[in-house]
PDB file of N, CA and C in Angstrom:
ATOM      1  N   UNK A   1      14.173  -2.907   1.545  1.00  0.00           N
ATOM      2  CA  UNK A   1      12.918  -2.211   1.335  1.00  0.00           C
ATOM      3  C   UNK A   1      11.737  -3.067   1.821  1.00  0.00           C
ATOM      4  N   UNK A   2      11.457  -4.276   1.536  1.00  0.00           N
ATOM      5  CA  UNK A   2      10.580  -5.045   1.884  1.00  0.00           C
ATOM      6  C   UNK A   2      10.350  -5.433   3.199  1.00  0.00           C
ATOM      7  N   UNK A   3      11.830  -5.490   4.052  1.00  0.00           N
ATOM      8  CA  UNK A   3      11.801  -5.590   5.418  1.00  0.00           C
ATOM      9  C   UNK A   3      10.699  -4.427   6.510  1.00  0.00           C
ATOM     10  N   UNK A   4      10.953  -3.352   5.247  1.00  0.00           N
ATOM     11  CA  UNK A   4      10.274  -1.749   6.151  1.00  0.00           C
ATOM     12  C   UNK A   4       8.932  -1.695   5.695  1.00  0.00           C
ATOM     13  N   UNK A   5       8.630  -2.642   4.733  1.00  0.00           N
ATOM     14  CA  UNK A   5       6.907  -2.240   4.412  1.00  0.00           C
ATOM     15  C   UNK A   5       6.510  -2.433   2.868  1.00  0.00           C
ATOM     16  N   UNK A   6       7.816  -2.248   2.193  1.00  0.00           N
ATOM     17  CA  UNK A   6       7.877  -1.607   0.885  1.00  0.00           C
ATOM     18  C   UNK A   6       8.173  -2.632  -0.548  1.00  0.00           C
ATOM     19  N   UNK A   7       6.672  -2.380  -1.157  1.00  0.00           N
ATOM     20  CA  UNK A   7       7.224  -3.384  -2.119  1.00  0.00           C
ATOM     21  C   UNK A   7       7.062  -2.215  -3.365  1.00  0.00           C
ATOM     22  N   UNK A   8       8.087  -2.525  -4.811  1.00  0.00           N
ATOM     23  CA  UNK A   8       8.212  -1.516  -5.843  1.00  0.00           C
ATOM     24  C   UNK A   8       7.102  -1.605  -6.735  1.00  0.00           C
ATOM     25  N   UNK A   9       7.282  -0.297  -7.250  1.00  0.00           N
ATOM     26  CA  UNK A   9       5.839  -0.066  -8.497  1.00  0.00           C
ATOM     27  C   UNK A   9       6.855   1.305  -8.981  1.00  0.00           C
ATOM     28  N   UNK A  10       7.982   0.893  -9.959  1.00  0.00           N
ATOM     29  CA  UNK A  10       8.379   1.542 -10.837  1.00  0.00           C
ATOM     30  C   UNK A  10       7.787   2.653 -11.680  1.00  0.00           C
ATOM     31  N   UNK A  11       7.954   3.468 -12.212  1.00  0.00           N
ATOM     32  CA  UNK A  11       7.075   4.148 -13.274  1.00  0.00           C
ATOM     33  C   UNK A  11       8.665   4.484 -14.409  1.00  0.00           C
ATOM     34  N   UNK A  12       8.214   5.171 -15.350  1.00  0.00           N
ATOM     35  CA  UNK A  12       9.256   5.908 -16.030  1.00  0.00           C
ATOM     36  C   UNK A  12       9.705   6.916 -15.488  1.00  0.00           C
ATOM     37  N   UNK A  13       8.797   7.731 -14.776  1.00  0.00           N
ATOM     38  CA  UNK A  13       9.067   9.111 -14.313  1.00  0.00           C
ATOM     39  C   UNK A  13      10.078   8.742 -13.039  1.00  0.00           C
ATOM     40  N   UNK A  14       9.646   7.551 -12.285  1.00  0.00           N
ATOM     41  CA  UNK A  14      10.516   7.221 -11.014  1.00  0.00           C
ATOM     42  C   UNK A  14      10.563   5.908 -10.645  1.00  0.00           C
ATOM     43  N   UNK A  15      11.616   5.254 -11.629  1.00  0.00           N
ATOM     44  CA  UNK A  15      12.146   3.941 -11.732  1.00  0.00           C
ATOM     45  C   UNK A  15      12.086   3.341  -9.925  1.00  0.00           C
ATOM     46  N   UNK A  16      12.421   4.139  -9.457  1.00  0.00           N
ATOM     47  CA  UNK A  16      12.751   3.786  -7.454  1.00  0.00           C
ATOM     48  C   UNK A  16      11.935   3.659  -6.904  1.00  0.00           C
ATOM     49  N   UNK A  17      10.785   3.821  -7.416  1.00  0.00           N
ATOM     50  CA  UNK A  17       9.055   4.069  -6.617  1.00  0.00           C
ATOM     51  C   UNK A  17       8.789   2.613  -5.983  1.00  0.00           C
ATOM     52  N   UNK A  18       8.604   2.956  -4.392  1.00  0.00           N
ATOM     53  CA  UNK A  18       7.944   1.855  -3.875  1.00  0.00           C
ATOM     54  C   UNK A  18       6.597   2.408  -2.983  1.00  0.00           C
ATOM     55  N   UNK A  19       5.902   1.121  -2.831  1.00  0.00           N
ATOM     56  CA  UNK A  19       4.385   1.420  -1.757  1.00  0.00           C
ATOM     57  C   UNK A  19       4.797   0.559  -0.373  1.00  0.00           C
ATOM     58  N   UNK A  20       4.023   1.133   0.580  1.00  0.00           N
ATOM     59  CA  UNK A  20       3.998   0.311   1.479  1.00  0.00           C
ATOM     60  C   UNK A  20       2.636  -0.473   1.460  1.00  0.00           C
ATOM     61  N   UNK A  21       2.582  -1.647   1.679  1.00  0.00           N
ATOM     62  CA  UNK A  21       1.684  -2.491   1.863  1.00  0.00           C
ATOM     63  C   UNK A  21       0.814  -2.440   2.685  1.00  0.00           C
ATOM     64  N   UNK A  22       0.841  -1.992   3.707  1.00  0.00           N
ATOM     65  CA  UNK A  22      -0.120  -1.650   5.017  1.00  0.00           C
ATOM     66  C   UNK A  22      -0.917   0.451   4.899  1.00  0.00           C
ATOM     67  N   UNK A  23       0.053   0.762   4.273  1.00  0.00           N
ATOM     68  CA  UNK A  23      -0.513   2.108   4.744  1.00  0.00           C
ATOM     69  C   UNK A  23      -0.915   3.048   3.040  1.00  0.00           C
ATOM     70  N   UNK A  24      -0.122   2.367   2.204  1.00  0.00           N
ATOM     71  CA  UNK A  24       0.167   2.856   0.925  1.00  0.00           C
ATOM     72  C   UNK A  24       0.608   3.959   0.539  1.00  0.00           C
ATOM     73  N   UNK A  25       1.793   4.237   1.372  1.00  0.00           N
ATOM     74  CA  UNK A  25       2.088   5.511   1.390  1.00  0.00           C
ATOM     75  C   UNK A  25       3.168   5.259   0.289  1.00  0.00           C
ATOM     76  N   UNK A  26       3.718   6.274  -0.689  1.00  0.00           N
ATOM     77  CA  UNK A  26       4.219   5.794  -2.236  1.00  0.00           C
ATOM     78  C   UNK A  26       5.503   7.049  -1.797  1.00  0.00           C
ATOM     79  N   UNK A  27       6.366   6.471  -2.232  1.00  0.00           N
ATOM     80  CA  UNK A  27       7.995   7.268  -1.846  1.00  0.00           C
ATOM     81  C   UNK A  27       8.606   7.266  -2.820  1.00  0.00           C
ATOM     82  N   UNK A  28       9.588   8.109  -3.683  1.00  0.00           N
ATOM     83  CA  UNK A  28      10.674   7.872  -4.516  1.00  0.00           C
ATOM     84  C   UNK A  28      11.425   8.981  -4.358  1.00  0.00           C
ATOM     85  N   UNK A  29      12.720   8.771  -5.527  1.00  0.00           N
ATOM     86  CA  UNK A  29      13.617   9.744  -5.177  1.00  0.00           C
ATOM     87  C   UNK A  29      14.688   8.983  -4.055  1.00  0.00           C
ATOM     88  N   UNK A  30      14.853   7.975  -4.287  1.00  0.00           N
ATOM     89  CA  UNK A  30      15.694   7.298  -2.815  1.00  0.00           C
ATOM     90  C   UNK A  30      16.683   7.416  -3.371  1.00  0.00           C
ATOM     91  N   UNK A  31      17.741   7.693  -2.303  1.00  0.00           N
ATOM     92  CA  UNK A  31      19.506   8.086  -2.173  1.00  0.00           C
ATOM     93  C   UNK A  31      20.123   7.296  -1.755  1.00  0.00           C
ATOM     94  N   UNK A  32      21.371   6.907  -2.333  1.00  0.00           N
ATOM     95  CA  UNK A  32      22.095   5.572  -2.051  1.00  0.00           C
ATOM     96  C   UNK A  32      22.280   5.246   0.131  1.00  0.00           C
ATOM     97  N   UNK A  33      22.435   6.223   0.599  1.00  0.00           N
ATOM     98  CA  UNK A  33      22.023   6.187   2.220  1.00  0.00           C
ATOM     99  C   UNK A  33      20.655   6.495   2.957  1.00  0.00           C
ATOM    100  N   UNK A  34      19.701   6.662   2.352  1.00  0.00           N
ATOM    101  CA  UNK A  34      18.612   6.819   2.955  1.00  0.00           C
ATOM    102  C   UNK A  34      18.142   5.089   3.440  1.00  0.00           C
ATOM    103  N   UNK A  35      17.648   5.268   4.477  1.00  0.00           N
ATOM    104  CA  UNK A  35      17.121   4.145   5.544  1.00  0.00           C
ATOM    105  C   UNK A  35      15.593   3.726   5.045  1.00  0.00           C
ATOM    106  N   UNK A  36      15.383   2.989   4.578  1.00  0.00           N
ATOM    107  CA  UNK A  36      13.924   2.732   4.418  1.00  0.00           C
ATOM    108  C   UNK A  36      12.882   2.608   5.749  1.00  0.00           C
ATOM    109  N   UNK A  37      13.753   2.673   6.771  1.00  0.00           N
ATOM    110  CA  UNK A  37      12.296   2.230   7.938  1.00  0.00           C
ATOM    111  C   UNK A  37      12.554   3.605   8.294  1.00  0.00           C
ATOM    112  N   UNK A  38      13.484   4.627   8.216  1.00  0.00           N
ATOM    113  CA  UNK A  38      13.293   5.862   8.551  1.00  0.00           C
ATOM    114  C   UNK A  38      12.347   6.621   7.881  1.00  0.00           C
ATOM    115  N   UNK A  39      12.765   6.525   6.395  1.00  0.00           N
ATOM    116  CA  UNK A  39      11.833   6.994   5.216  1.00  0.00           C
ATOM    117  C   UNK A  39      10.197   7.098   5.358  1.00  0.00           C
ATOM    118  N   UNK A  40      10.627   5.564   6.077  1.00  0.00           N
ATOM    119  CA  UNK A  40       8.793   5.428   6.292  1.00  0.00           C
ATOM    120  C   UNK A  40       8.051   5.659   7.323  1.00  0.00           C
ATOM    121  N   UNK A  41       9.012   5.955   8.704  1.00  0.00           N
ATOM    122  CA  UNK A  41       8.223   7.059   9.540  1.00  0.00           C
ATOM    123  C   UNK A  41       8.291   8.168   9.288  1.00  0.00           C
ATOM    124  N   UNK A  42       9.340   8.616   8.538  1.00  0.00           N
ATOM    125  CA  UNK A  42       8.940  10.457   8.468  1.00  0.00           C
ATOM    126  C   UNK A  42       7.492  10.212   7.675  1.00  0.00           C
ATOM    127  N   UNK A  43       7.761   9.480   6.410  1.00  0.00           N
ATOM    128  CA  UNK A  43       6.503   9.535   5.549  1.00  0.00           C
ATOM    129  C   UNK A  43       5.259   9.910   6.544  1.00  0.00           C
ATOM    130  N   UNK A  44       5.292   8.681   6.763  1.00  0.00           N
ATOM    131  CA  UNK A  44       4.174   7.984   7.617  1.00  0.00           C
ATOM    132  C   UNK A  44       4.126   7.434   8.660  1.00  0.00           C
ATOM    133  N   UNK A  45       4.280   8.308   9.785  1.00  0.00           N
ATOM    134  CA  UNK A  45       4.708   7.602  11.201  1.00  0.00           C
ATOM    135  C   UNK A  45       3.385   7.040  12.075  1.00  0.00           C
ATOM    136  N   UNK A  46       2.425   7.028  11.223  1.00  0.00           N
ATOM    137  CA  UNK A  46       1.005   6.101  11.737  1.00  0.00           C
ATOM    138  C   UNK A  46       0.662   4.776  11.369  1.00  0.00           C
ATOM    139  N   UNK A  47       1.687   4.665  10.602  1.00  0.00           N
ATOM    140  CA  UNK A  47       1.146   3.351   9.736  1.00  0.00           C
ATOM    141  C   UNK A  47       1.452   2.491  10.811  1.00  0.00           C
ATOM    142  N   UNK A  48       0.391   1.633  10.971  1.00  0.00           N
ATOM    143  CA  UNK A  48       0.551  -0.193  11.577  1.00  0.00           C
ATOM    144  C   UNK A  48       1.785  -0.985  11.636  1.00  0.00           C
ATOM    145  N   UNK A  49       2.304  -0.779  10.619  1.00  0.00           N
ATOM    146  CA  UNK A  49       3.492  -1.632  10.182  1.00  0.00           C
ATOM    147  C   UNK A  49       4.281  -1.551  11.056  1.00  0.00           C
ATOM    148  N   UNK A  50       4.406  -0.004  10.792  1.00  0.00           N
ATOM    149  CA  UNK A  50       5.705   0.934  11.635  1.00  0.00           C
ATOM    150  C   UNK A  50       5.445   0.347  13.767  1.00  0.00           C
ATOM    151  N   UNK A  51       4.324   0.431  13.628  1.00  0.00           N
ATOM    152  CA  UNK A  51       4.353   0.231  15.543  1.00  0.00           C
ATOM    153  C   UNK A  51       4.672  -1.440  16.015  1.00  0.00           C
ATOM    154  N   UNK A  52       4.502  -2.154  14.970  1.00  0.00           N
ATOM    155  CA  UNK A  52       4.930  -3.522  15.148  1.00  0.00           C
ATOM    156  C   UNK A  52       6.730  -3.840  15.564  1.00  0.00           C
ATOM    157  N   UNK A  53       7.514  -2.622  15.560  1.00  0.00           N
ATOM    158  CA  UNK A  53       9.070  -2.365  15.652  1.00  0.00           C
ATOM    159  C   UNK A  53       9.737  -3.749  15.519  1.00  0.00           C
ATOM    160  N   UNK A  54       9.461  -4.351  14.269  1.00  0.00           N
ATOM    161  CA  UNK A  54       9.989  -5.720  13.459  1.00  0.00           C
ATOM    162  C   UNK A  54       9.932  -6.760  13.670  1.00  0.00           C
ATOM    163  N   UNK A  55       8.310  -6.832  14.656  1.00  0.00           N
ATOM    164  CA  UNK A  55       8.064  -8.440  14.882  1.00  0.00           C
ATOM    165  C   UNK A  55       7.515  -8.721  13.738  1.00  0.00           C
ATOM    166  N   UNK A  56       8.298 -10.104  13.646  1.00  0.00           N
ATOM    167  CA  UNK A  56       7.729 -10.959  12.594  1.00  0.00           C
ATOM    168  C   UNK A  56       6.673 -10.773  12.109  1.00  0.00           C
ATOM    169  N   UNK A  57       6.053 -11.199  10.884  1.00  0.00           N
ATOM    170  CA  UNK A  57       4.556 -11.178  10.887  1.00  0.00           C
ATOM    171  C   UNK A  57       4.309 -12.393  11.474  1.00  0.00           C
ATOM    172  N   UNK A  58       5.230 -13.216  10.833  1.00  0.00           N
ATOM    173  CA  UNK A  58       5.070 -15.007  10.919  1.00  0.00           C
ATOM    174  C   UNK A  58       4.720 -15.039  12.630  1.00  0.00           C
ATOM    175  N   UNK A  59       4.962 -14.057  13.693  1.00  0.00           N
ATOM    176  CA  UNK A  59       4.357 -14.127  14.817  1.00  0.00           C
ATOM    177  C   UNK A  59       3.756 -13.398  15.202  1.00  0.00           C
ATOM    178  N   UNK A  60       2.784 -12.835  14.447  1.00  0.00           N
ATOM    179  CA  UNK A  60       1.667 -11.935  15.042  1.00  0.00           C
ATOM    180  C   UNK A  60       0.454 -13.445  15.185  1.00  0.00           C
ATOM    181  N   UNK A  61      -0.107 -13.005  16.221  1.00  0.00           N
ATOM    182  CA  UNK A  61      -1.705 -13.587  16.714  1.00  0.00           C
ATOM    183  C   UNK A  61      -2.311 -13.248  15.558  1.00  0.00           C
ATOM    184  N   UNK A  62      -3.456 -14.118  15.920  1.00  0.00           N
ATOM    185  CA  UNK A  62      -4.340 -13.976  14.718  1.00  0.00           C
ATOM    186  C   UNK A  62      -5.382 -12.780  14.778  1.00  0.00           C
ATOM    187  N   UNK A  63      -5.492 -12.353  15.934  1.00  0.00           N
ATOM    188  CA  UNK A  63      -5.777 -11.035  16.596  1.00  0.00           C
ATOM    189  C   UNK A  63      -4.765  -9.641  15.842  1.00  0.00           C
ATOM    190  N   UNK A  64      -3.913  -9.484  16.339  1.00  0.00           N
ATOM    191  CA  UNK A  64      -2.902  -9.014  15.596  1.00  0.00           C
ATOM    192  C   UNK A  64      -3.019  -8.802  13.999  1.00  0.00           C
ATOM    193  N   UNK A  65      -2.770  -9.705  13.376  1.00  0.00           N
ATOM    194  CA  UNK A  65      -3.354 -10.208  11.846  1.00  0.00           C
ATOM    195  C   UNK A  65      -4.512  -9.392  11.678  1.00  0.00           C
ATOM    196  N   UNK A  66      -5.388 -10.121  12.035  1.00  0.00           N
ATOM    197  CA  UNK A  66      -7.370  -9.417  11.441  1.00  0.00           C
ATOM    198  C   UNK A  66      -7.052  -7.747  11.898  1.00  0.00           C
ATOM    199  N   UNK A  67      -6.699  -7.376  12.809  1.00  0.00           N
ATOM    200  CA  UNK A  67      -6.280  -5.951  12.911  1.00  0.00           C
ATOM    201  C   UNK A  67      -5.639  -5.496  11.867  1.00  0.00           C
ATOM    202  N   UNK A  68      -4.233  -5.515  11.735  1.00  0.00           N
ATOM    203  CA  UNK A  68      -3.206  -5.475  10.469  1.00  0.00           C
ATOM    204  C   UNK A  68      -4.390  -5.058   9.531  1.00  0.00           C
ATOM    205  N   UNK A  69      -5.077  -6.356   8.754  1.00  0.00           N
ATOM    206  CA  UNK A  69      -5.635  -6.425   7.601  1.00  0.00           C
ATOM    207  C   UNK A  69      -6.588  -5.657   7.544  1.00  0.00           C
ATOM    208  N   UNK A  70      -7.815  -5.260   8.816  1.00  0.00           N
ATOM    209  CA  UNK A  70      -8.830  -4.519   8.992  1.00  0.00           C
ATOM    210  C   UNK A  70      -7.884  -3.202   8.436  1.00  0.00           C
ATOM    211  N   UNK A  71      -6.873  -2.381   9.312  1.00  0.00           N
ATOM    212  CA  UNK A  71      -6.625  -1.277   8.782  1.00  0.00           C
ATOM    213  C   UNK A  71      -6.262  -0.932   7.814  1.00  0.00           C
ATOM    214  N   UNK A  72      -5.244  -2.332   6.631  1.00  0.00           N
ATOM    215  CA  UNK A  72      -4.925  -2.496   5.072  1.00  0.00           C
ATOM    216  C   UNK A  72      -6.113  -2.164   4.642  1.00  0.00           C
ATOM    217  N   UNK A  73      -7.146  -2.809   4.815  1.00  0.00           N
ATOM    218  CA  UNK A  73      -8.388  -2.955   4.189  1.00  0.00           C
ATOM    219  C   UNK A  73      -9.176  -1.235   3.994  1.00  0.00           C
ATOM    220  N   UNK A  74      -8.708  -0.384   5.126  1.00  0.00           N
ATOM    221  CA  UNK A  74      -9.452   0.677   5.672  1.00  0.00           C
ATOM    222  C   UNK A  74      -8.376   1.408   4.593  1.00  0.00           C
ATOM    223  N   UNK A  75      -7.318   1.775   4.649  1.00  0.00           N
ATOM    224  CA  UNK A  75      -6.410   2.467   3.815  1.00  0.00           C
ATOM    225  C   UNK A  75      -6.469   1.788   2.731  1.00  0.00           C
ATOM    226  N   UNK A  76      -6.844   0.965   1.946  1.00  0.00           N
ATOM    227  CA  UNK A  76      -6.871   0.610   0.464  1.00  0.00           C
ATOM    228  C   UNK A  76      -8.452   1.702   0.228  1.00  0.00           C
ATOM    229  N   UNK A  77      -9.512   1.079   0.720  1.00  0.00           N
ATOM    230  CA  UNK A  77     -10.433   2.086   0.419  1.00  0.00           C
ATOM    231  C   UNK A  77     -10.420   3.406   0.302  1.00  0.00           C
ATOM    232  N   UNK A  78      -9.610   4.061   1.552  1.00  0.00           N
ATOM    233  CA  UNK A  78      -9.308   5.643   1.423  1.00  0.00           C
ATOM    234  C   UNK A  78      -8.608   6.177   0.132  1.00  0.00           C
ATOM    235  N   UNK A  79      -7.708   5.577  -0.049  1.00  0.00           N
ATOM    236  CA  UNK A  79      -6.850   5.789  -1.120  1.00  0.00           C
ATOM    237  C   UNK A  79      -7.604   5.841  -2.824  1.00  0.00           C
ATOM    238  N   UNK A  80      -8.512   4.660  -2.793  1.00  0.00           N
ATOM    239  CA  UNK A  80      -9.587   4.461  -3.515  1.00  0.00           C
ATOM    240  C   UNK A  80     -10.323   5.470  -4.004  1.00  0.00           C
ATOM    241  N   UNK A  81     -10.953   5.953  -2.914  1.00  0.00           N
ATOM    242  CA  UNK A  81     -11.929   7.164  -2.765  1.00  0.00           C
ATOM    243  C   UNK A  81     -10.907   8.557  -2.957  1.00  0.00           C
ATOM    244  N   UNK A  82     -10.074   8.630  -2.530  1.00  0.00           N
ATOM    245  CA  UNK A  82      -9.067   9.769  -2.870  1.00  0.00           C
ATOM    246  C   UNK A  82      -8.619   9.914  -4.633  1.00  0.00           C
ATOM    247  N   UNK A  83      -8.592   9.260  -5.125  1.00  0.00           N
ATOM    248  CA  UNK A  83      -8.357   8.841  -6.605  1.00  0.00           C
ATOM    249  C   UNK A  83      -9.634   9.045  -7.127  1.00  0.00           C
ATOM    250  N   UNK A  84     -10.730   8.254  -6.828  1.00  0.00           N
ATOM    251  CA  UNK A  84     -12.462   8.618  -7.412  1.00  0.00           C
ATOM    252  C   UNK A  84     -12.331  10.473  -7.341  1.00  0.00           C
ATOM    253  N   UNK A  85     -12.120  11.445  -6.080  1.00  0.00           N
ATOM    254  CA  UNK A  85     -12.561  12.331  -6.080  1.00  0.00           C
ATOM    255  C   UNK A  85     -11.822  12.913  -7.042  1.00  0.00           C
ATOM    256  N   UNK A  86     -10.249  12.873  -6.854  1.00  0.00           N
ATOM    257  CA  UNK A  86      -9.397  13.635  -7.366  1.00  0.00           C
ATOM    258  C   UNK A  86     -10.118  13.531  -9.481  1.00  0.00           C
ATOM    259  N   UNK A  87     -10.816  12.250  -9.900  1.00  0.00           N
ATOM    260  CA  UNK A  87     -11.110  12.378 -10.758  1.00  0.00           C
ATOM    261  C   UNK A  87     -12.203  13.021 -11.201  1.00  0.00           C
ATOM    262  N   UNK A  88     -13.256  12.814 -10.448  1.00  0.00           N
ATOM    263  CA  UNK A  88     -14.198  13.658 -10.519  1.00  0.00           C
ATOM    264  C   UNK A  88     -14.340  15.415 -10.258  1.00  0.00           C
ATOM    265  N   UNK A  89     -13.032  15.485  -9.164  1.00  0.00           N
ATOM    266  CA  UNK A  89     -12.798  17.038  -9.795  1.00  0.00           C
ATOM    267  C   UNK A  89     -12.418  17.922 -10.723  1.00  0.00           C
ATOM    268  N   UNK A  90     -11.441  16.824 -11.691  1.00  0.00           N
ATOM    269  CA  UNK A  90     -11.278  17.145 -12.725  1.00  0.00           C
ATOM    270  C   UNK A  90     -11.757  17.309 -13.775  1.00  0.00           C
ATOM    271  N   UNK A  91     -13.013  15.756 -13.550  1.00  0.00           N
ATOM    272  CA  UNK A  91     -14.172  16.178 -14.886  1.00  0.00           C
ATOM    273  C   UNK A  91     -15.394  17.243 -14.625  1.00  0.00           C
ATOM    274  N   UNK A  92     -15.457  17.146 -13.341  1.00  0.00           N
ATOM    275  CA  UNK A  92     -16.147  18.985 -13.168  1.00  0.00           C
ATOM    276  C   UNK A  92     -15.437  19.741 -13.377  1.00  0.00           C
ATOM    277  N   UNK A  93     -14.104  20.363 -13.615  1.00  0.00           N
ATOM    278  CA  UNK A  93     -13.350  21.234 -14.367  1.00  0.00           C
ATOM    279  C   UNK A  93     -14.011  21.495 -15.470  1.00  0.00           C
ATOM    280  N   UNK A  94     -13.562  20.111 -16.202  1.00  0.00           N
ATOM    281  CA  UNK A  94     -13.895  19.946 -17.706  1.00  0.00           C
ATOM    282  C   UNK A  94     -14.743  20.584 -17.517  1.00  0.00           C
ATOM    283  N   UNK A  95     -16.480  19.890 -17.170  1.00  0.00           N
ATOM    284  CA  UNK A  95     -16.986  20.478 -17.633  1.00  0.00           C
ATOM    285  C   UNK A  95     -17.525  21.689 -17.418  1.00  0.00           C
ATOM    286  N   UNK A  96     -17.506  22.459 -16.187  1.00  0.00           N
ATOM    287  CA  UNK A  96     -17.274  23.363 -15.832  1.00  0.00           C
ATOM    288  C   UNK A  96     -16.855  24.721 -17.131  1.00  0.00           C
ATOM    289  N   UNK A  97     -15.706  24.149 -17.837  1.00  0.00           N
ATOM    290  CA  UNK A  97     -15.528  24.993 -18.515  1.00  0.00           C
ATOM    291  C   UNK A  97     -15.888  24.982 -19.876  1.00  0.00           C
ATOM    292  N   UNK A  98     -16.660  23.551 -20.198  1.00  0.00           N
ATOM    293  CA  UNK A  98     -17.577  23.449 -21.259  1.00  0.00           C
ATOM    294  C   UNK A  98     -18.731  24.455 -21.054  1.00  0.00           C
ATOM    295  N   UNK A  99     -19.473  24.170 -19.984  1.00  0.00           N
ATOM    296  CA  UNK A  99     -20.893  25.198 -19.720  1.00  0.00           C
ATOM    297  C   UNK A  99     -20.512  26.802 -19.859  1.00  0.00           C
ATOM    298  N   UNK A 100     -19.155  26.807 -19.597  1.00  0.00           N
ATOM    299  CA  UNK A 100     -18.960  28.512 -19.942  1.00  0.00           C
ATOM    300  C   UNK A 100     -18.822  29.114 -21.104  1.00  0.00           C
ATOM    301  N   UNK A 101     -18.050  28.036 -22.205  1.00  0.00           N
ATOM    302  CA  UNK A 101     -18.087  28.315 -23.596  1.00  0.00           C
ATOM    303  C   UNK A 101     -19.461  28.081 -24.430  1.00  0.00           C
ATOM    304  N   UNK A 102     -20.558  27.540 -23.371  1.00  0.00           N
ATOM    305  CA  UNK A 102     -22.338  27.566 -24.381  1.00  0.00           C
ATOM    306  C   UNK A 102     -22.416  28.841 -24.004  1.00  0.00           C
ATOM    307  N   UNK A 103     -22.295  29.536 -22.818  1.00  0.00           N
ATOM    308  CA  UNK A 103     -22.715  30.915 -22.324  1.00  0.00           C
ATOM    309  C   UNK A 103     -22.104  31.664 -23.088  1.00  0.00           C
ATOM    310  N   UNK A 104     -21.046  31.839 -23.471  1.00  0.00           N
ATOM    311  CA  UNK A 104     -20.556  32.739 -24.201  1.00  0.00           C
ATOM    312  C   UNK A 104     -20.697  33.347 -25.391  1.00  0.00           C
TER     313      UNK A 104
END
């Protein structure tokens, strides 16, 4: 798993749950033959990781690297902001359906 991107973040609901480190794309449900570097292009066949086709990191340029990390950096934020909204749509639900029960 770690070779393809993937380090674990268990839950109860899905003991198997891993992230990828570069793209954070979150997978579970894994089957004793499923391929993890396959897994993780169907997932996510954009991720950075994936176009590096298993050079080392230990030999990426330092060019290479600050790239890598620029786009980690760019997908940690998205993901970020995807979580902020997803919460804030929910507490406009809420309250949403507070303001309808004063009207009523």
């Amino acid at each position: 798993m770690a070779k393809a991107g993937f380090f674990h973040i268990p839950t109860e609901q899905e003991p198997d749950g891993v992230c990828c480190f570069l793209c954070f794309k979150e997978l579970d449900g894994w089957e004793p033959d499923d391929d993890p570097w396959t897994e993780h292009n169907k997932h996510s066949p954009k991720c950075p990781f994936l176009k590096l086709n298993g050079k080392p990191v230990e030999s990426l340029t330092v060019e290479e690297f600050i790239r890598l990390e620029i786009e980690r950096q760019k997908n940690a934020v998205n993901k970020l902001f995807d979580m902020k909204k997803k919460e804030l749509e929910a507490l406009n639900t809420e309250v949403r359906r507070e303001m309808e029960h004063l009207v009523d």
